[in-house]
Protein backbone atom coordinates (compact mmCIF):
# COMPACT_ATOMS: atom_id res chain seq x y z
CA UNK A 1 166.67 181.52 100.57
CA UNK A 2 163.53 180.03 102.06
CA UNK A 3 163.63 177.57 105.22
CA UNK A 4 163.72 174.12 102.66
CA UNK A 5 166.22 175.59 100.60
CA UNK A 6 168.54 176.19 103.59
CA UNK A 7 167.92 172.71 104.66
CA UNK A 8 168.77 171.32 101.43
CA UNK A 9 172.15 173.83 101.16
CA UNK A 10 173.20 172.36 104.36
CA UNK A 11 173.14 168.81 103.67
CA UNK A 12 175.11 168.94 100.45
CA UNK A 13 177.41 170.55 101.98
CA UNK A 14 177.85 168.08 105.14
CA UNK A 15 177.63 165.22 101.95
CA UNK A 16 180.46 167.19 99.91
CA UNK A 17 182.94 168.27 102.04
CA UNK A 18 183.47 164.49 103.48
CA UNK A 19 183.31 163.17 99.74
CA UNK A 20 185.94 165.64 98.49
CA UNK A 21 188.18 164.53 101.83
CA UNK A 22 188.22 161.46 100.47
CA UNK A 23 189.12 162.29 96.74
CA UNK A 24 192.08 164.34 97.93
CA UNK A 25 193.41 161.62 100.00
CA UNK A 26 194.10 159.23 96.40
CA UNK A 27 193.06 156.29 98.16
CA UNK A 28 192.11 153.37 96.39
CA UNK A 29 188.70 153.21 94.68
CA UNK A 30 187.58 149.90 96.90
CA UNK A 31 188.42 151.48 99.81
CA UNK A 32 186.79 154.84 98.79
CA UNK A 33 183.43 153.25 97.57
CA UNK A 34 183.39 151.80 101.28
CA UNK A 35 184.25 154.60 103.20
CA UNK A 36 181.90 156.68 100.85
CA UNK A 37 179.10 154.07 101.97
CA UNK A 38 180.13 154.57 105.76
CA UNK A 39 179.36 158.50 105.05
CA UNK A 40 176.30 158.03 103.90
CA UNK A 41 174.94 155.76 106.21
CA UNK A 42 176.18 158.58 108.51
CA UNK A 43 174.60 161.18 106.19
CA UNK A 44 171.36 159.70 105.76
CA UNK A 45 170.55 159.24 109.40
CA UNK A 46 171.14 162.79 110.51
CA UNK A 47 168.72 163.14 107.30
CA UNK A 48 166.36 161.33 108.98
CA UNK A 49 166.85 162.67 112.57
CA UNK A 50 167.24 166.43 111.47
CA UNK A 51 164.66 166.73 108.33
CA UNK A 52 162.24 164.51 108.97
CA UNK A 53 162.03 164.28 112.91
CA UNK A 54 159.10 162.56 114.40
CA UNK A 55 157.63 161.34 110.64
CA UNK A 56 159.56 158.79 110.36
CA UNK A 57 158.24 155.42 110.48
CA UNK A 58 158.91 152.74 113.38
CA UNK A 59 160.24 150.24 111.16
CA UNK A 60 162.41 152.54 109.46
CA UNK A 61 163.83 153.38 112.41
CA UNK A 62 164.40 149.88 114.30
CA UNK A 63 166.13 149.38 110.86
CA UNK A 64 168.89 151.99 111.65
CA UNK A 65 168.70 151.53 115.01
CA UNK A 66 169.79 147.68 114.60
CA UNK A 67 173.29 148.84 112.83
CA UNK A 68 174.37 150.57 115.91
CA UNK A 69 172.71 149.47 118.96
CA UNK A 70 174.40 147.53 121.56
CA UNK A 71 175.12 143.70 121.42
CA UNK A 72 172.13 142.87 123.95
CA UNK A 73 173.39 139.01 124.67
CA UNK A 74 173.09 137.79 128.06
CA UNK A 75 175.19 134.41 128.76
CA UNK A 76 174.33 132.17 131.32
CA UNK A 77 175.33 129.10 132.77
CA UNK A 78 178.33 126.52 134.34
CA UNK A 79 181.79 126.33 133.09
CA UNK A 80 183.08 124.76 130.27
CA UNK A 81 186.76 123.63 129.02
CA UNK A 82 188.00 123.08 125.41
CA UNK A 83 190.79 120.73 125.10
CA UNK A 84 193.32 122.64 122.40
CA UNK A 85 193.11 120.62 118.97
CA UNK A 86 195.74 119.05 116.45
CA UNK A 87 195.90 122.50 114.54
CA UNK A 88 196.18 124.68 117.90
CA UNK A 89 192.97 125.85 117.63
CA UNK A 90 190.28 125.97 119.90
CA UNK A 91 187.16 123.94 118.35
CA UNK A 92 183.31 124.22 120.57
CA UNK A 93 180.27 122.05 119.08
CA UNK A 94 177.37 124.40 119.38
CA UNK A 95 173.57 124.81 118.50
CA UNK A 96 172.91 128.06 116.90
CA UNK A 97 168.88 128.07 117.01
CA UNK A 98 168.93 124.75 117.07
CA UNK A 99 171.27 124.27 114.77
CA UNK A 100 174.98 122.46 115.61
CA UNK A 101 177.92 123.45 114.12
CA UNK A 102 181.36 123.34 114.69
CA UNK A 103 182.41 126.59 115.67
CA UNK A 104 186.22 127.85 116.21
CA UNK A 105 186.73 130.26 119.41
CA UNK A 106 189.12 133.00 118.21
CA UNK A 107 189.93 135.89 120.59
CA UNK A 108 191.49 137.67 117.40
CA UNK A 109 187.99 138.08 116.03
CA UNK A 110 186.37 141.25 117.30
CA UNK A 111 182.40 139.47 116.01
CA UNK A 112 181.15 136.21 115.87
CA UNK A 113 180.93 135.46 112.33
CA UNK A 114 178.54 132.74 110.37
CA UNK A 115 178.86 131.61 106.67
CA UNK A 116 175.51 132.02 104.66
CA UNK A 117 174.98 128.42 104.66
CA UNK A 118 174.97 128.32 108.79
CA UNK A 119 172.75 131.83 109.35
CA UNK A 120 170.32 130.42 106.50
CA UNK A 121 169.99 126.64 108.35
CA UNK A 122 169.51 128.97 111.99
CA UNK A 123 166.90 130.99 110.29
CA UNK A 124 168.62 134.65 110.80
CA UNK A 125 167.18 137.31 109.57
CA UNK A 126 169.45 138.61 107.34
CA UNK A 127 167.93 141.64 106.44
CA UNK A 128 167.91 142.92 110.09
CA UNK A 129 169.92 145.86 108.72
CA UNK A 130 169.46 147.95 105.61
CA UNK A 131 172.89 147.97 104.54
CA UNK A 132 175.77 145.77 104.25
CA UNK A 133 178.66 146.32 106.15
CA UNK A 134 182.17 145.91 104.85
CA UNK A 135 185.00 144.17 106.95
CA UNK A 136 188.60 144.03 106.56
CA UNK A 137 189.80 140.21 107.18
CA UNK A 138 192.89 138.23 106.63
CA UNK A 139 191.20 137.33 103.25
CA UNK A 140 191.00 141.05 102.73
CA UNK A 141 187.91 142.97 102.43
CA UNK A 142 184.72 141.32 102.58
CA UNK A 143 180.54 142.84 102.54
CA UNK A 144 178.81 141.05 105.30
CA UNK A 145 175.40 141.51 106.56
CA UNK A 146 174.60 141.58 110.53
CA UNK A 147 172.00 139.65 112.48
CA UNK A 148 171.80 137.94 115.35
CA UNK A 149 171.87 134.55 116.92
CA UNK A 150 168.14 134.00 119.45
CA UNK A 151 169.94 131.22 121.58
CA UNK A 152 173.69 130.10 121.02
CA UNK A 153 174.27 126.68 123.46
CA UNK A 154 177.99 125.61 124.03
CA UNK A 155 178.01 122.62 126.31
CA UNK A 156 176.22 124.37 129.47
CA UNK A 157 176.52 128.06 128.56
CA UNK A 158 173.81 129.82 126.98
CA UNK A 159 174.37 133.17 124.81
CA UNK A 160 170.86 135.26 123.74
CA UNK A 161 170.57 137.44 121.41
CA UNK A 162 174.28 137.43 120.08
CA UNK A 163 175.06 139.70 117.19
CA UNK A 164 176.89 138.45 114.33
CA UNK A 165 178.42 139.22 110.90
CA UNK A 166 177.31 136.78 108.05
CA UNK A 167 178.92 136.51 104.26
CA UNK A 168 179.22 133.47 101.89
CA UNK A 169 182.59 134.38 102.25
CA UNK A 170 183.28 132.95 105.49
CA UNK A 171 184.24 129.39 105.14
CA UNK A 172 184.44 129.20 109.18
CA UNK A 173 181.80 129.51 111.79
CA UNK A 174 183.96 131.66 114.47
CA UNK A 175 183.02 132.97 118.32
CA UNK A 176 184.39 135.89 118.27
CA UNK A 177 185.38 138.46 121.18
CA UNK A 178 181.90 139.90 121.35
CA UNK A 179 181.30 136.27 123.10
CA UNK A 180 184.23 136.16 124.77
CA UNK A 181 183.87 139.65 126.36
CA UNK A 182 180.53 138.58 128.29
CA UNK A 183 181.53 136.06 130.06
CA UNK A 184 182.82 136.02 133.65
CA UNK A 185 185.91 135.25 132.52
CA UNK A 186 187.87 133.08 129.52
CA UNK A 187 191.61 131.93 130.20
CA UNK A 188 193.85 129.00 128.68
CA UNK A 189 195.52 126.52 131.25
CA UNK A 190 198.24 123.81 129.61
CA UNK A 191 196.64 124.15 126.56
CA UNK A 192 192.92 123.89 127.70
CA UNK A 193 190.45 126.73 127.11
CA UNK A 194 187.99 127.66 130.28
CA UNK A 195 185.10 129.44 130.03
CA UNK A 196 183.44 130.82 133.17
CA UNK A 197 180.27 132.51 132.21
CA UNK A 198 180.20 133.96 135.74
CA UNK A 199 176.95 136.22 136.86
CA UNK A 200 174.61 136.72 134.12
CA UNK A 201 175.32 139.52 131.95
């Protein structure tokens, strides 16, 4: 077997023997088209690392790149408190590119998350990544696309470059815990919400 054909062996095997894992298991099929998605995003970027090395074009890989690099906001700013709403929520008016929405602070949220309607009316680029990406929410599963926000303003704190998740399936603009978890510090005190942005970060 020549050096291609050893190449190709090898990567139907490392697409297979996943595939078949997930077969045996008798899991359902919504689940297993998602999961089967996850492996080959997985599958096609060792593709593109292993077979095709230093060919591959720039774009192509900022593409990938932007599915797993690093949520890059820095927040800045003075502190802010939320009085606690009627519902017991926690409610912040904010401009998202310029845009202002009502946006509910949930610490239960591990990304901020934007209907279509909001991410279109900001301008996101929703086809920052290449593929959706499924997420499992008290609604149950939903296919969301990522992005992110250029400048999120909440009273006097400033967020760049925030990542988010956006689907027409999100009736709620949320600030999730990937907001939360740059700032100096977030606490609730009788039944206000403080935000301390702290040192820039």
């Amino acid at each position: 077997m020549n050096g291609n054909g050893a190449d190709i062996a090898f990567y139907l095997l490392a697409l297979i023997l996943p595939l078949s894992a997930l077969l045996s298991r008798r899991i359902p099929w919504r689940k297993a088209l998602g999961l089967a998605g996850i492996w080959f995003v997985i599958f096609l970027t060792l593709f593109l690392i292993v077979g095709a090395g230093t060919n591959v074009p720039s774009d192509v890989w900022s593409k990938i790149g932007g599915i797993f690099r690093e949520d890059e906001q820095h927040v800045t700013g003075g502190t802010m408190r939320l009085d606690m709403a009627s519902d017991g929520h926690f409610w912040a008016t904010a401009s998202i590119n310029g845009v202002s929405r009502r946006m509910l602070v949930d610490s239960g949220a591990t990304t901020t998350s934007l209907s279509h309607a909001t991410a279109k009316a900001a301008g996101l680029d929703l086809e920052q990544s290449p593929f959706p990406v499924q997420l499992d929410t008290a609604n149950g599963m939903v296919m969301a696309r990522t992005s992110s926000i250029d400048r999120l303003v909440i009273g006097p704190i400033q967020a760049t470059d925030l990542r988010v998740v956006v689907s027409d399936r999100f009736g709620t603009d949320i600030l999730g815990m990937n907001f939360l978890s740059r700032l100096g510090s977030w606490r609730v005190e009788d039944r206000t919400l403080i935000l301390n942005p702290g040192s820039p970060g």
